[in-house]
Protein backbone atom coordinates (compact mmCIF):
# COMPACT_ATOMS: atom_id res chain seq x y z
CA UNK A 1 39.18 -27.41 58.31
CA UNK A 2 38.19 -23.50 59.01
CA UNK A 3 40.43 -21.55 61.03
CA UNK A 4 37.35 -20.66 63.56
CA UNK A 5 36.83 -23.80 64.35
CA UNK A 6 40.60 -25.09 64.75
CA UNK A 7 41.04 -22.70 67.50
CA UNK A 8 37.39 -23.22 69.43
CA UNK A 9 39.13 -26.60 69.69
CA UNK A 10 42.28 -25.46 71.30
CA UNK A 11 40.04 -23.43 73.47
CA UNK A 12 37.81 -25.91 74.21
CA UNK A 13 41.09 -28.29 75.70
CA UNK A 14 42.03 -25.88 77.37
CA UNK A 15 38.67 -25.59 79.28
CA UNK A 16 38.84 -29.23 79.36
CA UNK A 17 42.41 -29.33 81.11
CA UNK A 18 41.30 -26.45 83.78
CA UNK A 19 38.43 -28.47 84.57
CA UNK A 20 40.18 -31.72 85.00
CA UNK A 21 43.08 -29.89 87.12
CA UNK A 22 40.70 -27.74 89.20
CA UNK A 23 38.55 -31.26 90.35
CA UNK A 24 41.81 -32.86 91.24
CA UNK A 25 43.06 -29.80 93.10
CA UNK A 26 39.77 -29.52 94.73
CA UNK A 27 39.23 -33.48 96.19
CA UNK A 28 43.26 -32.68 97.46
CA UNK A 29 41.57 -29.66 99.43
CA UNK A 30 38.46 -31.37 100.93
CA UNK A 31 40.93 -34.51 101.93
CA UNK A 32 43.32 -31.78 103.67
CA UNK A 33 40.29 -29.66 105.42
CA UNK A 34 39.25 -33.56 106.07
CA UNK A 35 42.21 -34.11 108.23
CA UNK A 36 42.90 -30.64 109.62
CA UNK A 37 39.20 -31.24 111.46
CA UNK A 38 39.04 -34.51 112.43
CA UNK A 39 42.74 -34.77 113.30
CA UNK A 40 42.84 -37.97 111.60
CA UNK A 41 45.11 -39.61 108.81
CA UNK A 42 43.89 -42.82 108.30
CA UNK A 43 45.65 -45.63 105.62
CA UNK A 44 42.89 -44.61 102.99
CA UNK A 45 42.52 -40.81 103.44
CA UNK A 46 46.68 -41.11 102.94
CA UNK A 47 46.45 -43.28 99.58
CA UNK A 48 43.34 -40.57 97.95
CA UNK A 49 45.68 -37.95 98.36
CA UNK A 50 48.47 -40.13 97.18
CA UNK A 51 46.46 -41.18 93.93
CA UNK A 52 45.12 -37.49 93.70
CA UNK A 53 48.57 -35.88 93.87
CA UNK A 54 50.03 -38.68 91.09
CA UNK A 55 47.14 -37.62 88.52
CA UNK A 56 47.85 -33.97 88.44
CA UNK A 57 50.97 -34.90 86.34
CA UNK A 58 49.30 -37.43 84.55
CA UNK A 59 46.73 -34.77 83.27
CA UNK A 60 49.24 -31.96 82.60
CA UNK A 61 51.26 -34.72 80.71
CA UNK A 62 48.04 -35.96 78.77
CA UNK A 63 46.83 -31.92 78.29
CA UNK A 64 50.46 -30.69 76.89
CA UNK A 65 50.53 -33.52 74.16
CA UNK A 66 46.73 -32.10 73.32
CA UNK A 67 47.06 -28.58 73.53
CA UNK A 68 50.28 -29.47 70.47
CA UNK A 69 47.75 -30.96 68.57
CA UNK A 70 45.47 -29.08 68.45
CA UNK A 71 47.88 -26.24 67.87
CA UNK A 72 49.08 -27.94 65.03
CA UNK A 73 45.80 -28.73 63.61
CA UNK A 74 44.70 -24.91 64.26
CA UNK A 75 48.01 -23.92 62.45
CA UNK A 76 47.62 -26.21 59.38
CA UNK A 77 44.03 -25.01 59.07
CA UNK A 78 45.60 -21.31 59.03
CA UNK A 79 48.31 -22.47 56.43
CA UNK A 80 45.56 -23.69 54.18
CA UNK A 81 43.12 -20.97 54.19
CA UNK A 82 46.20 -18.79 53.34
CA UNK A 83 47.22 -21.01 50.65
CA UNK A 84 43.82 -20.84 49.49
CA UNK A 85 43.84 -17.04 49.29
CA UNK A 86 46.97 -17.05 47.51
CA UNK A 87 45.64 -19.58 44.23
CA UNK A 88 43.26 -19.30 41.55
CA UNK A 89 40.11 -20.44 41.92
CA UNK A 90 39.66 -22.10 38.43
CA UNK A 91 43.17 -23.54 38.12
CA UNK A 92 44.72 -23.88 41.42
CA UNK A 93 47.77 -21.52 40.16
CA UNK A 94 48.86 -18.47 42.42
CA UNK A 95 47.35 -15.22 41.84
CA UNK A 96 49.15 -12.62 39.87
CA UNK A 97 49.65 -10.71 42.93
CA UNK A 98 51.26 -13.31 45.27
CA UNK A 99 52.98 -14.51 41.70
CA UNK A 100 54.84 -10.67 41.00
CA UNK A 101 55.56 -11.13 45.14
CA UNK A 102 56.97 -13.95 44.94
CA UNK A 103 59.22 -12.48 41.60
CA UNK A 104 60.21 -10.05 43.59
CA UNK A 105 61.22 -11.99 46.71
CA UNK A 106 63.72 -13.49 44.52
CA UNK A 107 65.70 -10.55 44.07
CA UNK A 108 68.75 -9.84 46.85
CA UNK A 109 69.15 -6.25 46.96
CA UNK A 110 67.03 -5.55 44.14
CA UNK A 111 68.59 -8.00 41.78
CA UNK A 112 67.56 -11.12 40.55
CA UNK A 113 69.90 -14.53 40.83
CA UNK A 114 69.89 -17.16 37.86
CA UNK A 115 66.52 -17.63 37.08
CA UNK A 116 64.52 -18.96 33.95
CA UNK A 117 61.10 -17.44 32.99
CA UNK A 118 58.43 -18.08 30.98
CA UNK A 119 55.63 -16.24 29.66
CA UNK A 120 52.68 -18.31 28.22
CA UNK A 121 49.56 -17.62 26.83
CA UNK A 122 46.58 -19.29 25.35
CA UNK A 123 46.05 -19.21 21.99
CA UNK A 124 42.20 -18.94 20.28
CA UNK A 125 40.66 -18.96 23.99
CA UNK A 126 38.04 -16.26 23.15
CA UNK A 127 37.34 -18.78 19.89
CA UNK A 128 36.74 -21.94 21.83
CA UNK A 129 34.89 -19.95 24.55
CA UNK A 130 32.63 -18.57 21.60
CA UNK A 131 31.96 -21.75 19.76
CA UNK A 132 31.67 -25.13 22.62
CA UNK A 133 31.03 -22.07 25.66
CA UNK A 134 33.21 -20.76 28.96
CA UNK A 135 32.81 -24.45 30.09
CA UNK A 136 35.45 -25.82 27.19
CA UNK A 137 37.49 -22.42 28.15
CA UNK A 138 38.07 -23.47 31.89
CA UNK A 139 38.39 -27.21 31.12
CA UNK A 140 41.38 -25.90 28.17
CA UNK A 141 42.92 -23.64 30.99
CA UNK A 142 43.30 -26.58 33.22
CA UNK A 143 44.70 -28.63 30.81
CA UNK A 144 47.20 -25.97 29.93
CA UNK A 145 48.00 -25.61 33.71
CA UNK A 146 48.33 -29.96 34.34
CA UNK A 147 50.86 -30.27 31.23
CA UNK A 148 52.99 -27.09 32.79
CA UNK A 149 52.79 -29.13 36.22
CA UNK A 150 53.54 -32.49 34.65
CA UNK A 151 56.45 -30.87 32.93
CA UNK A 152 58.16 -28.23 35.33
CA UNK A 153 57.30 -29.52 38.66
CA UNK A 154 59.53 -27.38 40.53
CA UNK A 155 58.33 -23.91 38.92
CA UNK A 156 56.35 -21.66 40.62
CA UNK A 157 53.17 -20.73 38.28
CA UNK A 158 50.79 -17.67 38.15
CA UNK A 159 47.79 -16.68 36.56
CA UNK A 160 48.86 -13.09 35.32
CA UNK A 161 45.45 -12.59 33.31
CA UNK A 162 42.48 -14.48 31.82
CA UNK A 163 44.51 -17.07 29.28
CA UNK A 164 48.46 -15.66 30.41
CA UNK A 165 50.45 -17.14 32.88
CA UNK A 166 53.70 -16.77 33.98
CA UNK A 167 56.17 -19.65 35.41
CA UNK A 168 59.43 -19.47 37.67
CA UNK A 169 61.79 -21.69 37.29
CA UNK A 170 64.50 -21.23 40.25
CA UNK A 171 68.41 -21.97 39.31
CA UNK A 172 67.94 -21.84 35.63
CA UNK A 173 70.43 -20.32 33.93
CA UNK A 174 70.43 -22.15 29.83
CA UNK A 175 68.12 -19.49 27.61
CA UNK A 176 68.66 -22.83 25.04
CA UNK A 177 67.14 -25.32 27.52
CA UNK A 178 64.11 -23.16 28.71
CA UNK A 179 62.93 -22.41 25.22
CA UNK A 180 63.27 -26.37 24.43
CA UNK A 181 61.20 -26.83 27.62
CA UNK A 182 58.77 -24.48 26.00
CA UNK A 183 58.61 -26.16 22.56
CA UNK A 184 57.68 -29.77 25.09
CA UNK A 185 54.74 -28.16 26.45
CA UNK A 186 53.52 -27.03 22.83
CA UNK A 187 54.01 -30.30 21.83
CA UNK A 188 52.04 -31.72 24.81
CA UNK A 189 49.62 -29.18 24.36
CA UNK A 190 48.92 -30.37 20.73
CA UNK A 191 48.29 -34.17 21.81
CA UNK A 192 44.14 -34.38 21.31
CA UNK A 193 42.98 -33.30 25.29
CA UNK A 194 39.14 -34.00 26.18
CA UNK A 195 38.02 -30.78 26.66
CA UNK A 196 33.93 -31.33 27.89
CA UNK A 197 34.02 -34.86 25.77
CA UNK A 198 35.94 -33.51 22.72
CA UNK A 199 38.90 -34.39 21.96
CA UNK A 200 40.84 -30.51 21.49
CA UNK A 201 44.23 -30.52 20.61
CA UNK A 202 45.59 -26.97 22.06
CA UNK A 203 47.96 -24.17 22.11
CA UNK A 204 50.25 -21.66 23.40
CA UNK A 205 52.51 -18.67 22.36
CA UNK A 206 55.52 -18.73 25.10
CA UNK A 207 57.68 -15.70 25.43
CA UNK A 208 61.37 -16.80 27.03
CA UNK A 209 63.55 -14.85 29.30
CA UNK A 210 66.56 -15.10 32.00
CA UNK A 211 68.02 -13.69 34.56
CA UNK A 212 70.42 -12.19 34.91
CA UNK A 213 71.47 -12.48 31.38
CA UNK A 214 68.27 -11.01 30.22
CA UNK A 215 67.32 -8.27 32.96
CA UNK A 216 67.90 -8.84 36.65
CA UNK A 217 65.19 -7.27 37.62
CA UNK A 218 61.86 -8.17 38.36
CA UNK A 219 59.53 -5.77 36.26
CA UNK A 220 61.87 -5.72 33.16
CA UNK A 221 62.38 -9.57 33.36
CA UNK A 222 58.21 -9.92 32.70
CA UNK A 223 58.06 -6.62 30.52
CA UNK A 224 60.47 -8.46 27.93
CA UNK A 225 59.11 -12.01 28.01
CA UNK A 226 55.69 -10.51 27.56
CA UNK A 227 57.62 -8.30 24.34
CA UNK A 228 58.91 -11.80 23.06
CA UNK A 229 55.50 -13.51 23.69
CA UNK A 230 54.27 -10.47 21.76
CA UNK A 231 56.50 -11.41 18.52
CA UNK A 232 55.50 -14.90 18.76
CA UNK A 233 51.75 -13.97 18.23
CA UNK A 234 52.63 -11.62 14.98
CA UNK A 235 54.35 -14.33 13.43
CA UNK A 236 51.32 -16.94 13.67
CA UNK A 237 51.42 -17.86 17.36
CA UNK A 238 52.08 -21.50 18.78
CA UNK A 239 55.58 -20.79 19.61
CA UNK A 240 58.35 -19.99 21.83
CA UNK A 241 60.58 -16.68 21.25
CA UNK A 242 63.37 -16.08 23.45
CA UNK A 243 63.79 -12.55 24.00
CA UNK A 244 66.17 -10.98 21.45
CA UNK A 245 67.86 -7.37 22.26
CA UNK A 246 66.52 -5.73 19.00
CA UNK A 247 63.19 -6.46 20.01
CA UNK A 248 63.82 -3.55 22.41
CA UNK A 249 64.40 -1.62 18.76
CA UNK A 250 61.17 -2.84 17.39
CA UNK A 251 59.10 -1.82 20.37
CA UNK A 252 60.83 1.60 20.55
CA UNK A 253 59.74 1.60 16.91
CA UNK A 254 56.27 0.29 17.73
CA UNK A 255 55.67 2.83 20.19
CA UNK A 256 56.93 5.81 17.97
CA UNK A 257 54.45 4.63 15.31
CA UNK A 258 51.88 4.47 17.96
CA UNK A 259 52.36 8.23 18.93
CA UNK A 260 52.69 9.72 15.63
CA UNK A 261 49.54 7.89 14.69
CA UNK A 262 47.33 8.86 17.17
CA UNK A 263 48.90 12.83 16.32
CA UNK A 264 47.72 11.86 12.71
CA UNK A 265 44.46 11.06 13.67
CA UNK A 266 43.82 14.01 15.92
CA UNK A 267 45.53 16.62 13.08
CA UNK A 268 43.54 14.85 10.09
CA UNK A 269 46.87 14.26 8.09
CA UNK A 270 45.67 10.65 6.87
CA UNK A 271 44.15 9.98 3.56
CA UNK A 272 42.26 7.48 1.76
CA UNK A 273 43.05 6.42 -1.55
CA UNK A 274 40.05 4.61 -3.66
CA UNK A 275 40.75 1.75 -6.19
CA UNK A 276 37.82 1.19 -8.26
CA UNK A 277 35.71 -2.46 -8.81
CA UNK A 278 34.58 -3.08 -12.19
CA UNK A 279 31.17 -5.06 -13.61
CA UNK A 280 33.21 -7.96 -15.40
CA UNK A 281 31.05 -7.48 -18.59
CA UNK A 282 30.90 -3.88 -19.07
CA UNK A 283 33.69 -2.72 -17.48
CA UNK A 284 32.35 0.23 -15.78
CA UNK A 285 32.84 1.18 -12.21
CA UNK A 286 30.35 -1.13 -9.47
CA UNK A 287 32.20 0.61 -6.64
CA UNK A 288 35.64 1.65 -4.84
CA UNK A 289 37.29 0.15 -1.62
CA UNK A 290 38.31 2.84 0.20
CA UNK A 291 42.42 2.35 1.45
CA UNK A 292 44.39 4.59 4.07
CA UNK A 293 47.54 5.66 3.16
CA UNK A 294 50.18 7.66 5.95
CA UNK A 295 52.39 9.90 4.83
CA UNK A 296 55.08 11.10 7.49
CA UNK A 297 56.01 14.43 7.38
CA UNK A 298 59.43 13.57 8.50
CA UNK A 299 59.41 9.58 7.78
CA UNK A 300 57.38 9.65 4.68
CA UNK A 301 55.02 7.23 3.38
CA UNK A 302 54.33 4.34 6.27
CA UNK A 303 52.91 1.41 4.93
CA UNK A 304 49.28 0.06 6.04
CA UNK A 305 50.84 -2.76 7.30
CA UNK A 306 53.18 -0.92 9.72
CA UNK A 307 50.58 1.07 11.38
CA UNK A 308 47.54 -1.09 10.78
CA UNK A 309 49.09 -3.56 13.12
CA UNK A 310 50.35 -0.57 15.80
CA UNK A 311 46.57 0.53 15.47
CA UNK A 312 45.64 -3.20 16.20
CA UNK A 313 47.57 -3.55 19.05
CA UNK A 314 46.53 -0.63 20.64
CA UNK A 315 42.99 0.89 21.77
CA UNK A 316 43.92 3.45 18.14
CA UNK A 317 42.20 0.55 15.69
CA UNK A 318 38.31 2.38 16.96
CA UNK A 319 39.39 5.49 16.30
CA UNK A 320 41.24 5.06 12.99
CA UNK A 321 37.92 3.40 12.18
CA UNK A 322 36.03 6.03 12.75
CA UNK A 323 38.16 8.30 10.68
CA UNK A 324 37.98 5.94 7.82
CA UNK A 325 34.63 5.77 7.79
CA UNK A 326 33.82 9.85 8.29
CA UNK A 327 36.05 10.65 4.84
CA UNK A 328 34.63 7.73 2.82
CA UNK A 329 31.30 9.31 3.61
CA UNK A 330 32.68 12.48 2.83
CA UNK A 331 33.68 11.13 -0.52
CA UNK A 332 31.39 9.68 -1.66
CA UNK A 333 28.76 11.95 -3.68
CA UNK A 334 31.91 13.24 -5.29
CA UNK A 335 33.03 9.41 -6.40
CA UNK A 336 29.20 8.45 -7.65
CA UNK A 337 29.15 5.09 -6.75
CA UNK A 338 29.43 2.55 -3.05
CA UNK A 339 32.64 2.91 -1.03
CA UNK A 340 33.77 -0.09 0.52
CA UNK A 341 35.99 0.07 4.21
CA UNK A 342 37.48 -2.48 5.89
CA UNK A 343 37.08 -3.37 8.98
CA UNK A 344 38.75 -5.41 11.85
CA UNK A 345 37.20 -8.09 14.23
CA UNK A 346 38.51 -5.80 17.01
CA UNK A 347 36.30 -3.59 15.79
CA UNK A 348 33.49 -5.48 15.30
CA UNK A 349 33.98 -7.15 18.94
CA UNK A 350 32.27 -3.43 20.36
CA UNK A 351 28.96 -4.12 21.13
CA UNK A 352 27.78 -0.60 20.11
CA UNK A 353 29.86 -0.60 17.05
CA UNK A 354 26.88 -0.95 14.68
CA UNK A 355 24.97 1.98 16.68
CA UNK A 356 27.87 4.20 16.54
CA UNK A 357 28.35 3.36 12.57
CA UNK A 358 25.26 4.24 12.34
CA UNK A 359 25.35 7.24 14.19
CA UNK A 360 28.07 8.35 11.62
CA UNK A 361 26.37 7.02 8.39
CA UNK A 362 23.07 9.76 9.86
CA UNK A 363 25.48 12.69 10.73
CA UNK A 364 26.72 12.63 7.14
CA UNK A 365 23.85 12.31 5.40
CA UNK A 366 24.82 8.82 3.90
CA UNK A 367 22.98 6.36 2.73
CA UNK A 368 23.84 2.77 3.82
CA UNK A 369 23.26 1.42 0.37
CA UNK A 370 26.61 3.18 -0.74
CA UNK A 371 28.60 1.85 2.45
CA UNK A 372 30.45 -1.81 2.11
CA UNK A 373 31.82 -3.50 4.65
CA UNK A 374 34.17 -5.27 4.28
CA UNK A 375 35.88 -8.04 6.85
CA UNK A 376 39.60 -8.31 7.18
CA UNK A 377 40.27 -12.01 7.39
CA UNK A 378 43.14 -11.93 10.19
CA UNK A 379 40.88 -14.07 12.33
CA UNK A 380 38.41 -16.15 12.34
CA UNK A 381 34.58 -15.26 13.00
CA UNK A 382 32.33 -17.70 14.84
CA UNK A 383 29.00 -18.26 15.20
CA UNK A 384 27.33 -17.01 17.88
CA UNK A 385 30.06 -14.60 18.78
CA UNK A 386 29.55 -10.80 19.33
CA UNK A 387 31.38 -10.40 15.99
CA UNK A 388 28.95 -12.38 14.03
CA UNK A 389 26.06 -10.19 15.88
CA UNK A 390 27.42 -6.85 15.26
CA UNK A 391 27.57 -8.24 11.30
CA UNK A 392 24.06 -9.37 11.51
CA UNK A 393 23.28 -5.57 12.52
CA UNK A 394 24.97 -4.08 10.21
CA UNK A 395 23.10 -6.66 7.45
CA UNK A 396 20.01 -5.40 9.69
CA UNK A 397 20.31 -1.88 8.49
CA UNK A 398 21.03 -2.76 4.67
CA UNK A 399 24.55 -2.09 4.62
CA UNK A 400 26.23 -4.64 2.48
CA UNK A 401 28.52 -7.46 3.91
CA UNK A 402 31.73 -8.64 1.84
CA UNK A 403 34.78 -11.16 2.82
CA UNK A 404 38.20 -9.86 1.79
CA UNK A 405 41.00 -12.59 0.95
CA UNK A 406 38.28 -15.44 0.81
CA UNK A 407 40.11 -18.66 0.84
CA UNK A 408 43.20 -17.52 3.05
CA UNK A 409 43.91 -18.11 6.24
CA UNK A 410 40.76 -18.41 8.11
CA UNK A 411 38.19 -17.69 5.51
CA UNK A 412 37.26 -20.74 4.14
CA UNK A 413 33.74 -22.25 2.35
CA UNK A 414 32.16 -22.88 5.81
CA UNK A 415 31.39 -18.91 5.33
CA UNK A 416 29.26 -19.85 3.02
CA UNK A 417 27.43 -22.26 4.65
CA UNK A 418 27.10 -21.16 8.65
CA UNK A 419 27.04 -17.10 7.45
CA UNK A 420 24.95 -14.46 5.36
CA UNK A 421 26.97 -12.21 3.31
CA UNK A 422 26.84 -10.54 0.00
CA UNK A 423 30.29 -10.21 -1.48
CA UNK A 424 33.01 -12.42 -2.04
CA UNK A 425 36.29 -11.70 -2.48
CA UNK A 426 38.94 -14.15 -3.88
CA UNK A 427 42.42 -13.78 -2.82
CA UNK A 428 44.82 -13.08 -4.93
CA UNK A 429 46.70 -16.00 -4.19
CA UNK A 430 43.97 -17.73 -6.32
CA UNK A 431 43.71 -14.61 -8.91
CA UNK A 432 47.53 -14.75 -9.75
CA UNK A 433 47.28 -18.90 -10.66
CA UNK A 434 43.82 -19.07 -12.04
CA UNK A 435 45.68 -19.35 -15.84
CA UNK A 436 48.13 -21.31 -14.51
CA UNK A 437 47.27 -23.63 -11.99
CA UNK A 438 44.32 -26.18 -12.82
CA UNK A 439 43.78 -26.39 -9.22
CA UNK A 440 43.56 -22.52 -8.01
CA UNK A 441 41.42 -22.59 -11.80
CA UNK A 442 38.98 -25.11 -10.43
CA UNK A 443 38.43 -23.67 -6.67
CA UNK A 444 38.01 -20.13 -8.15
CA UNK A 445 35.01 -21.81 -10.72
CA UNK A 446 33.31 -23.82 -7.66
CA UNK A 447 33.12 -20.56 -5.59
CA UNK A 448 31.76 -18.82 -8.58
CA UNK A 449 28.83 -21.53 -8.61
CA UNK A 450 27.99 -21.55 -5.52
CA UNK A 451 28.00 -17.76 -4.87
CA UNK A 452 25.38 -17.81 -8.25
CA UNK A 453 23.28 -20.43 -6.32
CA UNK A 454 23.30 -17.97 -3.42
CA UNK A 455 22.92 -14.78 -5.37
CA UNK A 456 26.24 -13.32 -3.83
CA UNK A 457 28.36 -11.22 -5.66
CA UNK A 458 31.88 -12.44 -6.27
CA UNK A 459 34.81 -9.87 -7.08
CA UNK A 460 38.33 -11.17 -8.17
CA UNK A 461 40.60 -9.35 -6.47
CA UNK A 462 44.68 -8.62 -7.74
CA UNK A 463 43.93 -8.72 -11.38
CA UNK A 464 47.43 -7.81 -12.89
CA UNK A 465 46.84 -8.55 -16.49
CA UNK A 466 43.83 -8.64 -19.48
CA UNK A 467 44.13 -12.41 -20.21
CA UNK A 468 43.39 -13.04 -16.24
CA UNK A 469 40.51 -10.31 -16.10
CA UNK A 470 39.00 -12.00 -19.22
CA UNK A 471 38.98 -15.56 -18.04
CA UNK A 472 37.67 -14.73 -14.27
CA UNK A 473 34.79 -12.78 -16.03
CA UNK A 474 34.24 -16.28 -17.78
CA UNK A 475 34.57 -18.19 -15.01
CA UNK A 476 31.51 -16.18 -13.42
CA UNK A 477 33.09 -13.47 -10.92
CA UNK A 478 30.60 -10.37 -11.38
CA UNK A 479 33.54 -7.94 -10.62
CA UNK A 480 36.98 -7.29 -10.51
CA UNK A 481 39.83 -5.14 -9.18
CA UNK A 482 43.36 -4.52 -9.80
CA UNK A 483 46.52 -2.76 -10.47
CA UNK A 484 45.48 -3.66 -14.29
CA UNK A 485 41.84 -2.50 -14.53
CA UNK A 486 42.77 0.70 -11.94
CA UNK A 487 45.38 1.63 -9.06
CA UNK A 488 44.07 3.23 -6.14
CA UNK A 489 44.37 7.02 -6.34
CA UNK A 490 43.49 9.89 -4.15
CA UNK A 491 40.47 11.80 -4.93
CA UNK A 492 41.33 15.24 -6.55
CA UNK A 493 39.48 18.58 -6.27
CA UNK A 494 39.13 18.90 -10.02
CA UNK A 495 38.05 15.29 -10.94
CA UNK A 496 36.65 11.98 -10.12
CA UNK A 497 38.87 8.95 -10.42
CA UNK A 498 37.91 6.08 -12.71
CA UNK A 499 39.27 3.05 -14.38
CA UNK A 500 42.30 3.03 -15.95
């Protein structure tokens, strides 16, 4: 019921009751004015007015017990429409800002009471929206939200953001208990859900905190749940961290990184170092992947991995990109042969990302025969997905397409089958046991066969000794690179690097 029309209804008994009142009042009147002419009171003039005069109660009695229903119904139509206001459309949750209201309610003087909090967020949303549509998204949202319901069904949940939500759990006060709690849902989550008539199994990264113990108040209490939920993605999502005081360390250190980064980038004080590919019958150079190195004028050398992630995390991952990509083309006349760069899915999820490499590829004067691109594998590409068409640009142009770490983690033969590429490159997990492990030996010579069947390149990547270079090259990979066959090195003034 719509507010409007709750209170045209109290209005409209109200008109009602002055009607009924003023034709009641009004016979009384004409049966006085009768008798105050005529001088008469006769046995049935005596018994109208007595009748009349009895109703008048009746009506007010019969009006009052109206007027408080229809009160009630236009004040339950008012609660409604303001409940409705205050939830999510999609999953009947409360809105972030009613949500951090409500949070902050909760706190006497500024301070928060015993209370538990979780912060939860869906993992590979942007994955399933890609490959079954926005549909299977929403349908995996309100899954997400019925197994929180079924499970906590005194907390108070919010949407915070497109896949995040935060829950409230009043009187809580055992850190232990909440995060086992968490681990329920997860375990809920991955029981097969029909998501549009498949059966999904799902899940969730959860981020644990309390109050008081944690923070008692309101903005810190989300700021460190969302830091724990943020160490439960790095280490492989679908999990629940409780927040831990030296994560306040880490983020400290995390946001030091960040700054001194971006001051890198700005004052040019990165550098690439180039470790060169060899042809796996002649031995001469094919190409070189191009890899950053940092090094700190206070801190010295920072591993890739410590600010690659920073750069990931942050909006810093474009513009270290860009950087990469203007000194490879910068170097490359001097080093003779294709650079290869890596880059992120972040990256590639720009939508003018091939324009703009493009843009940098003319403004150098390079030619994108002697650019490689190569894709991190530290998540998975789909078809269909802006990733996949920013690749099929970049293929568009002629610059050359290769997967790093093939067979890891996400990378896996479907590549092969649903994508075009033109390089492959073996992880080293299988390099390292191809002489050892009949297995690793045996996946390494099927990709070999079926890259030849496709005309694909394939490159054997962490080559640490002559007996494994020897039998890879037998085994059919057209290149290979490694600390063995050449280390990466910067490139000098006075000469060009080549293989060791």
């Amino acid at each position: 019921m719509r507010i409007r029309p709750a209170f045209a209804n109290v209005n409209d008994a109200f008109h009602r009751l002055r009607l009924a009142v003023g034709l009641v009042a009004g016979l009384l009147l004409a049966l006085s004015l009768f008798c105050l002419f005529t001088g008469e009171m006769s046995a049935y003039v005596s018994a109208a007015m007595a009748v009349l005069s009895g109703i008048i109660p009746v009506i007010m009695s019969v009006a009052h017990r109206l007027m408080r229903r229809r009160l009630a119904e236009a004040e339950s139509a008012m609660t409604e429409q303001l409940d409705m206001a205050h939830r999510d459309a999609l999953t009947g949750t409360f809105t972030r800002s009613y949500f951090l209201d409500e949070l902050q309610a909760r706190a006497h003087r500024g301070s928060l009471g015993a209370l538990g909090y979780l912060q939860i967020d869906m993992d590979n949303l942007k994955v399933l929206n890609d490959s079954a549509g926005h549909g299977a998204g929403d349908a995996a949202l309100k899954a997400l939200v019925r197994d929180m319901q079924a499970l906590m069904p005194g907390a108070i949940i919010g949407r915070l953001g497109g896949d995040e939500f935060g829950v409230l759990i009043p009187g809580h006060d055992n850190k232990p208990a909440l995060c086992r709690l968490g681990e329920q849902l997860l375990r809920q989550l991955g029981q097969p859900h029909n998501i549009d008539g498949r059966m999904t199994r799902l899940s969730a990264t959860i981020g644990v905190a309390l109050a008081p113990l944690d923070s008692d108040d309101p903005t810190d209490l989300i700021a460190i749940a969302d830091l724990a939920l943020y160490k439960g993605k790095q280490t492989g999502r679908g999990c629940v961290v409780p927040f831990d005081p030296d994560m306040l360390g880490d983020e400290r250190h995390r946001r030091f990184v960040e700054r001194e980064l971006r001051a890198a980038i700005l004052m040019d004080e990165l550098e690439l170092h180039y470790q060169p590919v060899l042809d796996s019958q002649t031995r001469q150079v094919r190409s070189y992947e191009a890899l950053v190195r940092w090094r700190h004028q206070v801190r010295g050398t920072i591993a890739p991995g410590q600010f690659i992630d920073v750069a990931e995390q942050s909006n810093l991952i474009d513009r270290l990109g860009e950087w990469v990509l203007r000194r490879a083309c910068a170097d490359q006349r001097r080093l003779g042969h294709p650079v290869a760069i890596n880059v992120s899915p972040k990256q590639l999820r720009r939508s003018e990302f091939a324009e703009a490499f493009a843009d940098i590829l003319v403004e150098t004067g390079t030619s994108v025969t002697e650019i490689i691109v190569e894709i991190t594998e530290n998540a998975p590409l789909v078809a269909g997905s802006v990733e996949m068409e920013t690749l099929a640009e970049l293929r568009a142009m002629g610059v050359r397409i290769a997967i790093d770490d093939f067979g890891a983690g996400h990378a896996s033969l479907h590549y092969l089958r649903d994508f075009t590429f033109d390089i492959i490159k073996i992880d080293r997990a299988y390099v390292s046991e191809f002489t050892t492990n009949p297995v690793s030996a045996m996946i390494v010579s099927a990709v070999c066969d079926i890259a030849r069947s496709l005309s694909l390149q394939v490159v054997a990547e962490g080559i640490e000794t002559e007996e494994q270079a020897q039998a890879l090259a037998a085994a059919g990979c057209t290149g290979l690179q490694g600390f063995h066959l050449g280390r990466p090195q910067p490139l000098t003034r006075d000469k060009v690097i080549c293989a060791a």
